[in-house]
C-alpha atoms as a PDB file:
ATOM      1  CA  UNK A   1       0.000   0.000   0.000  1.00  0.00           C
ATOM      2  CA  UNK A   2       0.870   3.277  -0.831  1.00  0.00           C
ATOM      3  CA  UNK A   3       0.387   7.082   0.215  1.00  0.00           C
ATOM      4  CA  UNK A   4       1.273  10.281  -1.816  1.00  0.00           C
ATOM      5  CA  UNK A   5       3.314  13.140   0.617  1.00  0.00           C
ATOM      6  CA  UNK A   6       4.095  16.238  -1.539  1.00  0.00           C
ATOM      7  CA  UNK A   7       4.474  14.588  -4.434  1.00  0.00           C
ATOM      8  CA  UNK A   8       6.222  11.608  -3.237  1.00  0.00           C
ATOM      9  CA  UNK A   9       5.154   7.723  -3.071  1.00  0.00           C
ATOM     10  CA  UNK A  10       5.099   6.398   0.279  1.00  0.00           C
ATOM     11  CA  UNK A  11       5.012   2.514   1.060  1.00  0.00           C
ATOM     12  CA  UNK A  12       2.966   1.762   3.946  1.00  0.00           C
ATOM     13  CA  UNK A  13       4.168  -1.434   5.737  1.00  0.00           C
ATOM     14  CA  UNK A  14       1.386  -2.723   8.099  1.00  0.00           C
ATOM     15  CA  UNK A  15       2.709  -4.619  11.106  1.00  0.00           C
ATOM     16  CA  UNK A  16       0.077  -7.289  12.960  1.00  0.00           C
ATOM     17  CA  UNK A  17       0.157  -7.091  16.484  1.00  0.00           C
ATOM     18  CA  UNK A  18      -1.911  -7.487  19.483  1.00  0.00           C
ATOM     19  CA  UNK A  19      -2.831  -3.475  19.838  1.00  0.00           C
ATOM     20  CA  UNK A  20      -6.597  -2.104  20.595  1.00  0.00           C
ATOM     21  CA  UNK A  21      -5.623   0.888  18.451  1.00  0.00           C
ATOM     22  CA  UNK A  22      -3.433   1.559  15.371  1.00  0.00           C
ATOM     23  CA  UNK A  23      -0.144   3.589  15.708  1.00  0.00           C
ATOM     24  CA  UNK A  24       1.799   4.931  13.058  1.00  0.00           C
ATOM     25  CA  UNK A  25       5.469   6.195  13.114  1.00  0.00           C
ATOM     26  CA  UNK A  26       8.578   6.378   9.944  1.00  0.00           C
ATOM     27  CA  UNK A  27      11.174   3.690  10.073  1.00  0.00           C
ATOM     28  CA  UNK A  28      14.688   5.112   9.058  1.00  0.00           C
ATOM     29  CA  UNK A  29      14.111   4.148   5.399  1.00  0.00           C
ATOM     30  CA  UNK A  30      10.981   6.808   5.418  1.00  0.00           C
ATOM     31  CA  UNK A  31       8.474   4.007   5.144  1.00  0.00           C
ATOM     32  CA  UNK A  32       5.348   4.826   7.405  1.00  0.00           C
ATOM     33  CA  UNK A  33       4.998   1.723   9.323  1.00  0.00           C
ATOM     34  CA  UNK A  34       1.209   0.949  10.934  1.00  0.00           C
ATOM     35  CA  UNK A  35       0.992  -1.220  13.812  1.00  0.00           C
ATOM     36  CA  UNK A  36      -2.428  -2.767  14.435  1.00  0.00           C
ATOM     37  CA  UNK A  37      -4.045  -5.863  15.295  1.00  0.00           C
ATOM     38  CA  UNK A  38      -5.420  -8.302  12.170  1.00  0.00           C
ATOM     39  CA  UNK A  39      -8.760  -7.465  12.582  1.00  0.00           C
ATOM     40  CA  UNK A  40      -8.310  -3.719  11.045  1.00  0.00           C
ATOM     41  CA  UNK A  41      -8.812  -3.179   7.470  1.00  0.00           C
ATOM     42  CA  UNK A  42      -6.465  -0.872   5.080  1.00  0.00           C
ATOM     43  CA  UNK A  43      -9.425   0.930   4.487  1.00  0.00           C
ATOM     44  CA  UNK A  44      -9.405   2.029   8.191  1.00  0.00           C
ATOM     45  CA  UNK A  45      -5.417   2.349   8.005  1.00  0.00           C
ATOM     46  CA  UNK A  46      -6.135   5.047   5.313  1.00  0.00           C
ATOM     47  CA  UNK A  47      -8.713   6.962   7.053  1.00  0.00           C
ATOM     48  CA  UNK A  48      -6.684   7.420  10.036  1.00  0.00           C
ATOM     49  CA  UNK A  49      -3.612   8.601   8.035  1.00  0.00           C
ATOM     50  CA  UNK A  50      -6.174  11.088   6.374  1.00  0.00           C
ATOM     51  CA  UNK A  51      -7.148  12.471   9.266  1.00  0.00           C
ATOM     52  CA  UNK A  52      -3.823  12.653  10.602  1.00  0.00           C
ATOM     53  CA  UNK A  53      -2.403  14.286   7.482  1.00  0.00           C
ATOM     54  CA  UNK A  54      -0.476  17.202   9.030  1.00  0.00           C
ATOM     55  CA  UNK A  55       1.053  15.496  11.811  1.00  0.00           C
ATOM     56  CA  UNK A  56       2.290  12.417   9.586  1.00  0.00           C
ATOM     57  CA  UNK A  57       3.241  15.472   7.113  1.00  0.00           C
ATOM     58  CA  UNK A  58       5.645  16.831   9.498  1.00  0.00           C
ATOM     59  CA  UNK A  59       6.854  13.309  10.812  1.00  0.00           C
ATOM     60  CA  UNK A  60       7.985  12.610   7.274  1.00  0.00           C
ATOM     61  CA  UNK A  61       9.481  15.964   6.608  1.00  0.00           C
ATOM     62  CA  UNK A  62      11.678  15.358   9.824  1.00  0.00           C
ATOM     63  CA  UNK A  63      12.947  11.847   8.519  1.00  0.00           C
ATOM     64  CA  UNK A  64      13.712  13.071   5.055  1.00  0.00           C
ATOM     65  CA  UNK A  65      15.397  15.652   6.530  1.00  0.00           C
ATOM     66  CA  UNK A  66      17.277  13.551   8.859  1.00  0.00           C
ATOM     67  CA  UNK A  67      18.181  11.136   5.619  1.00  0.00           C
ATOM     68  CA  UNK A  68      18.925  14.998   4.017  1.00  0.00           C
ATOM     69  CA  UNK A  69      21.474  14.772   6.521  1.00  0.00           C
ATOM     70  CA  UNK A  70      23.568  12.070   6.574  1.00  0.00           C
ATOM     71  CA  UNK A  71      24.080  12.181   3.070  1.00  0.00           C
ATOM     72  CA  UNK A  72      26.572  15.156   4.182  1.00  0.00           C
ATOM     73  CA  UNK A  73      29.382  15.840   6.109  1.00  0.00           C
ATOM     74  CA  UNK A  74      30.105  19.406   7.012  1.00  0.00           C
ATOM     75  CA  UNK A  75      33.524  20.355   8.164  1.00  0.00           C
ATOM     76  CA  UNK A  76      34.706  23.726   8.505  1.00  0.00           C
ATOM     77  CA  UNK A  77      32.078  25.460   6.957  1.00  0.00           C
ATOM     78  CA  UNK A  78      31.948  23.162   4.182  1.00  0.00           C
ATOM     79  CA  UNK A  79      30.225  20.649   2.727  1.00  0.00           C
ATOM     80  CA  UNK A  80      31.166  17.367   1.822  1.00  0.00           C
ATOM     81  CA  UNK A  81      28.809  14.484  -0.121  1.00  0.00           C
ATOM     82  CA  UNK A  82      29.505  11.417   1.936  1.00  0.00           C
ATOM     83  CA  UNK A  83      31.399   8.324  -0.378  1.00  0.00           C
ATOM     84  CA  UNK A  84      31.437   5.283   1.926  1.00  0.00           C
ATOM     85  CA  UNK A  85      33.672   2.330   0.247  1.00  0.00           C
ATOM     86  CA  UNK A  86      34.987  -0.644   1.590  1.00  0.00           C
ATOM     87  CA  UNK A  87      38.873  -0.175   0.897  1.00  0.00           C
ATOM     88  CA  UNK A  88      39.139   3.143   2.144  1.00  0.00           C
ATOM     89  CA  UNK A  89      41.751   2.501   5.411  1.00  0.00           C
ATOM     90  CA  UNK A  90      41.546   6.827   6.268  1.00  0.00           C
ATOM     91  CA  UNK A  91      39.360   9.268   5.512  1.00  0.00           C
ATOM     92  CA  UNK A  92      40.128  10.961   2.263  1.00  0.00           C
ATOM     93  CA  UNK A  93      38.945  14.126   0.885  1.00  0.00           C
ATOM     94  CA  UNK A  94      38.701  14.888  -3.210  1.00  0.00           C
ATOM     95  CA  UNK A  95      36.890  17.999  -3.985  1.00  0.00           C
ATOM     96  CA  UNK A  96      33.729  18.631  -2.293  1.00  0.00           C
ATOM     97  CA  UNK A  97      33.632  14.788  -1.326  1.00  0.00           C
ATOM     98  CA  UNK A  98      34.956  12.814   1.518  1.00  0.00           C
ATOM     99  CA  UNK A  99      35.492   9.081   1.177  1.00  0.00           C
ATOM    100  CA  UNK A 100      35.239   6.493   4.372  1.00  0.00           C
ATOM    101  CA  UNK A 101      34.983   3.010   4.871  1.00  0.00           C
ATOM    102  CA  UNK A 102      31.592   3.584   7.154  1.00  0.00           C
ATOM    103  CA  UNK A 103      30.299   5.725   9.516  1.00  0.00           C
ATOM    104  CA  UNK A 104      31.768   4.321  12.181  1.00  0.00           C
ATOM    105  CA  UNK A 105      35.400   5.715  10.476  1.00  0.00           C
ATOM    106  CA  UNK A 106      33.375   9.156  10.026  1.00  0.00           C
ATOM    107  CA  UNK A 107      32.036   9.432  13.782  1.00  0.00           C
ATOM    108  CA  UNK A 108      35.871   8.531  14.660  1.00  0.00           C
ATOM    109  CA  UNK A 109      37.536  11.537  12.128  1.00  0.00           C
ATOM    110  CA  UNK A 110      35.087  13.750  13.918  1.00  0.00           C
ATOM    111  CA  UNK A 111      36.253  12.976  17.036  1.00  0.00           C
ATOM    112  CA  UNK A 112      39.577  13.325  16.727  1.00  0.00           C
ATOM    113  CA  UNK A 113      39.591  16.146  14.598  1.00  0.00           C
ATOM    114  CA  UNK A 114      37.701  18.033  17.226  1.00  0.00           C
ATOM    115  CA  UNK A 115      40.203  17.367  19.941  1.00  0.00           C
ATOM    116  CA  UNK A 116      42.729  18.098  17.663  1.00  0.00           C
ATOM    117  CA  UNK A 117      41.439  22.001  16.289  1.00  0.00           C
ATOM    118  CA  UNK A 118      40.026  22.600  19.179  1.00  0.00           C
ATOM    119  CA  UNK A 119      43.151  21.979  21.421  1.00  0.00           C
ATOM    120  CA  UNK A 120      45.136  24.083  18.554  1.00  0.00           C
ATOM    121  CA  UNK A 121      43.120  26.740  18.338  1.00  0.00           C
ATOM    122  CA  UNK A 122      42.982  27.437  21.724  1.00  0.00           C
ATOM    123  CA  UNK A 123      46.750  26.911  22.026  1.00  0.00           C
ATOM    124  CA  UNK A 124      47.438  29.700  19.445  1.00  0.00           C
ATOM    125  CA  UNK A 125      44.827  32.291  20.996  1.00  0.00           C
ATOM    126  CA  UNK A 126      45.408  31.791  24.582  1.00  0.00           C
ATOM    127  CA  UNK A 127      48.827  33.531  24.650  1.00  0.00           C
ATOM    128  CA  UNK A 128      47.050  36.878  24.048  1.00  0.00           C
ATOM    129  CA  UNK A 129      45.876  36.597  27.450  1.00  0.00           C
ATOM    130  CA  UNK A 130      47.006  37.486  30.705  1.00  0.00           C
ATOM    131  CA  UNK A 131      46.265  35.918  34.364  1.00  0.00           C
ATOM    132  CA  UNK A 132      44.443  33.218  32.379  1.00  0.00           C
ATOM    133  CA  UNK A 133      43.891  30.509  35.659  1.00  0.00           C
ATOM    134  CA  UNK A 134      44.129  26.612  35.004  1.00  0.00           C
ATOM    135  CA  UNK A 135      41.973  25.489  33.095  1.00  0.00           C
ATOM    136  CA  UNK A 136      40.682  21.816  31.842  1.00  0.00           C
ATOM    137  CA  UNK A 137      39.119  22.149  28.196  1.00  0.00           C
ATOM    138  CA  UNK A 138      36.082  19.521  27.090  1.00  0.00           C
ATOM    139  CA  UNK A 139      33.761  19.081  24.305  1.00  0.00           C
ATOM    140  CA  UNK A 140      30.645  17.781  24.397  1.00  0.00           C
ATOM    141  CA  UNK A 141      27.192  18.037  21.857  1.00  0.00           C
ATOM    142  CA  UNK A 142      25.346  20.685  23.537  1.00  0.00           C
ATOM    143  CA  UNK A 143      21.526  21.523  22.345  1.00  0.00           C
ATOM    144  CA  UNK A 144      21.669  25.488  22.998  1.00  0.00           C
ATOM    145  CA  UNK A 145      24.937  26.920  23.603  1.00  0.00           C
ATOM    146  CA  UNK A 146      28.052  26.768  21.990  1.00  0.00           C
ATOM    147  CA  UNK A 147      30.153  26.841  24.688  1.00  0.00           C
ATOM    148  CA  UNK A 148      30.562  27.573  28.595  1.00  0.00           C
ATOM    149  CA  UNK A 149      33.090  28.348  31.194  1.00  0.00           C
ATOM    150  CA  UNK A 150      32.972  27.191  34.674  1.00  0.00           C
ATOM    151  CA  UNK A 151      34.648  28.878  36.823  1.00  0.00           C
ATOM    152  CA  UNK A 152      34.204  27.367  40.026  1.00  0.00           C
ATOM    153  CA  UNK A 153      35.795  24.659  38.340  1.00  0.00           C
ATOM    154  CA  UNK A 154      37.847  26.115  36.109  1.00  0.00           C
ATOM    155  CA  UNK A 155      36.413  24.433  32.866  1.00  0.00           C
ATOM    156  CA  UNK A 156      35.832  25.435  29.442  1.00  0.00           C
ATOM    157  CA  UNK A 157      33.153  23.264  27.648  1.00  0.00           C
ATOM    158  CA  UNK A 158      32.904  23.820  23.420  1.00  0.00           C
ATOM    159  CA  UNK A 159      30.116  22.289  21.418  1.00  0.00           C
ATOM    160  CA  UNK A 160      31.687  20.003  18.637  1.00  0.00           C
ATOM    161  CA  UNK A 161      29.006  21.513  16.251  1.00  0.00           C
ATOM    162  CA  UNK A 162      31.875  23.855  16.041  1.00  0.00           C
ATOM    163  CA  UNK A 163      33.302  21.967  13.619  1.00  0.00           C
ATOM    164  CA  UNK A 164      30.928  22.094  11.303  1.00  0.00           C
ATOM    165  CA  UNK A 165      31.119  25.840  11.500  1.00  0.00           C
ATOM    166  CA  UNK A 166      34.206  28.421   9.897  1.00  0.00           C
ATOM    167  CA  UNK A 167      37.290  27.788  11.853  1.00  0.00           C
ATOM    168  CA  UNK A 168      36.812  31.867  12.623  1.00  0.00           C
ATOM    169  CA  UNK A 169      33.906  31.339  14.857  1.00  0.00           C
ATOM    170  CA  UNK A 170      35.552  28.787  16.278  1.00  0.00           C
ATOM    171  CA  UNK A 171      38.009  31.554  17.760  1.00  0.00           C
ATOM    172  CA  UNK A 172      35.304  33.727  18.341  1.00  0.00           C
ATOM    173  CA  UNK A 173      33.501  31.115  20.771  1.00  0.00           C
ATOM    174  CA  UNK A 174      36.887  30.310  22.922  1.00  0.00           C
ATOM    175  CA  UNK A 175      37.673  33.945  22.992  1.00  0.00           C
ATOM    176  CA  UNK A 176      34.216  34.547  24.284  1.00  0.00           C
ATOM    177  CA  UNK A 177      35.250  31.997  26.621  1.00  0.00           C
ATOM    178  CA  UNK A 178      38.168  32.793  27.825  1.00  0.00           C
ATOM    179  CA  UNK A 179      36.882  36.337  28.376  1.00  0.00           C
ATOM    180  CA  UNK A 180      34.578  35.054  31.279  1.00  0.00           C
ATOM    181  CA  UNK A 181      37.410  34.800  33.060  1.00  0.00           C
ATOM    182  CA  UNK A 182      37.539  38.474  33.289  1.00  0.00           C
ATOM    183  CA  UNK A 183      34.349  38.681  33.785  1.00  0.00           C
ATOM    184  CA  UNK A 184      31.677  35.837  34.533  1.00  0.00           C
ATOM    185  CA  UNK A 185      28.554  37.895  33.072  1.00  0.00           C
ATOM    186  CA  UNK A 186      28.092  39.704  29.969  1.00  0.00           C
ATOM    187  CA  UNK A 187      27.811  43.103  30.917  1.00  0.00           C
ATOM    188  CA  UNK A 188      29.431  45.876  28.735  1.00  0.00           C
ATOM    189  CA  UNK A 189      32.877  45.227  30.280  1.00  0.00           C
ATOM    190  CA  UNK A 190      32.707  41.805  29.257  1.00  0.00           C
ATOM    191  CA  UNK A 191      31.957  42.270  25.624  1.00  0.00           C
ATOM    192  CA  UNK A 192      34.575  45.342  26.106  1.00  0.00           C
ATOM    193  CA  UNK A 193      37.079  42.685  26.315  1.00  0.00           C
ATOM    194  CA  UNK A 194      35.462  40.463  23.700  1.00  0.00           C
ATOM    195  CA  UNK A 195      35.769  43.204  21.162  1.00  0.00           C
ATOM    196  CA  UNK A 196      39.594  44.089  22.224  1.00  0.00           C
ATOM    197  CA  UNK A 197      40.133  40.144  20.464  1.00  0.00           C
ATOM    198  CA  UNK A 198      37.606  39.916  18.276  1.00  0.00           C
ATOM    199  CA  UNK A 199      36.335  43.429  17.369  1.00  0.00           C
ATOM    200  CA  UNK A 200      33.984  41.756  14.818  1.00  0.00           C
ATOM    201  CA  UNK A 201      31.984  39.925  17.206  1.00  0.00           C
ATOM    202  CA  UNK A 202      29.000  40.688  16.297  1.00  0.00           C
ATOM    203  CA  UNK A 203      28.839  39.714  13.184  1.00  0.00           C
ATOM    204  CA  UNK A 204      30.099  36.298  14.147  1.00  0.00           C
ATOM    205  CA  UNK A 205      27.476  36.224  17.005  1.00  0.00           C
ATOM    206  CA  UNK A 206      24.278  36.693  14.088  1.00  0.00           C
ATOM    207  CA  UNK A 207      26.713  33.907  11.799  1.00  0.00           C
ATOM    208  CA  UNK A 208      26.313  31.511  14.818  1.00  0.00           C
ATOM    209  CA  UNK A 209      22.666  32.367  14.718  1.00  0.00           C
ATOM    210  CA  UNK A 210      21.514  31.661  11.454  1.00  0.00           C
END
């Protein structure tokens, strides 16, 4: 069975089990799977996804956007198409693509070469500051900020969506950082400082925005 979603054919798999009512969700192949007992007829299948048109709309808008997704790998403020082969021992880049052997190679190369900019960039900006205290750097995913600094325990966090972003707001983010040290809120003083390093702040903070 099939359904139309803006324009596109969309196999409905129906799966038989013991449920009083019928539930419908996307698998990660964007196939709307519909879970209901063998007593319920396609014809009732259908009305249901009828009357939940908009909702299953924006289910299957997420998943293709999620598929969208992971055909890409963005590094630095670029974009790369994603070639996975088999023989590939490192990740390789030619052009706008980068070839792995699987994503398992990709997560990896992420890792790593967040640790490893990251740890560099900070290295070459953190000489421009004085009275700096010990600190311990991490990175972590992180939903709504792009980074934070601790200070009562001396840590600066970055969000490894950095980078996916240019290496320039990078800085920007571990200057803004490192400026908390001076001072913990962001009062004018604060972005006083910000501006001495990065007068162009600003700009980077609507960039980090959009």
């Amino acid at each position: 069975m099939q359904i139309q979603i803006n324009g596109d054919l969309i196999d409905v798999l129906i799966v038989y089990k013991n449920n009083k009512n019928i539930y419908l969700r996307f698998n990660d192949e964007g196939k709307l799977i519909a879970t209901c007992n063998r007593f319920v007829r396609e014809k009732d299948i259908l009305n249901l996804i009828q009357k939940n048109q908009e909702k299953i709309m924006k289910m299957y808008q997420s998943i293709k956007k999620m598929q969208n997704e992971e055909k890409f790998f963005l590094y630095l403020g670029k974009k790369y198409t994603i070639v996975y082969s088999e023989s590939i021992k490192t990740p390789i880049f030619d052009g706008d693509l980068i070839f792995v052997k699987n994503k398992k190679m990709l997560d990896s190369f992420y890792k790593k070469e967040t640790e490893r900019i990251f740890t560099s960039e900070l290295n070459r900006i953190l000489p421009y500051f004085k009275n700096i205290p010990k600190f311990t750097l991490k990175f972590r995913n992180m939903k709504t900020r792009w980074g934070v600094n601790n200070r009562s325990s001396n840590t600066i966090t970055l969000n490894t969506e950095l980078l996916k972003k240019d290496l320039d707001l990078l800085d920007y983010v571990i200057i803004h950082e490192l400026c908390h040290f001076y001072e913990p809120n962001h009062s004018n003083r604060f972005w006083n400082h910000v501006e001495q390093y990065y007068p162009k702040y600003k700009e980077a903070r609507k960039r980090l925005r959009s």
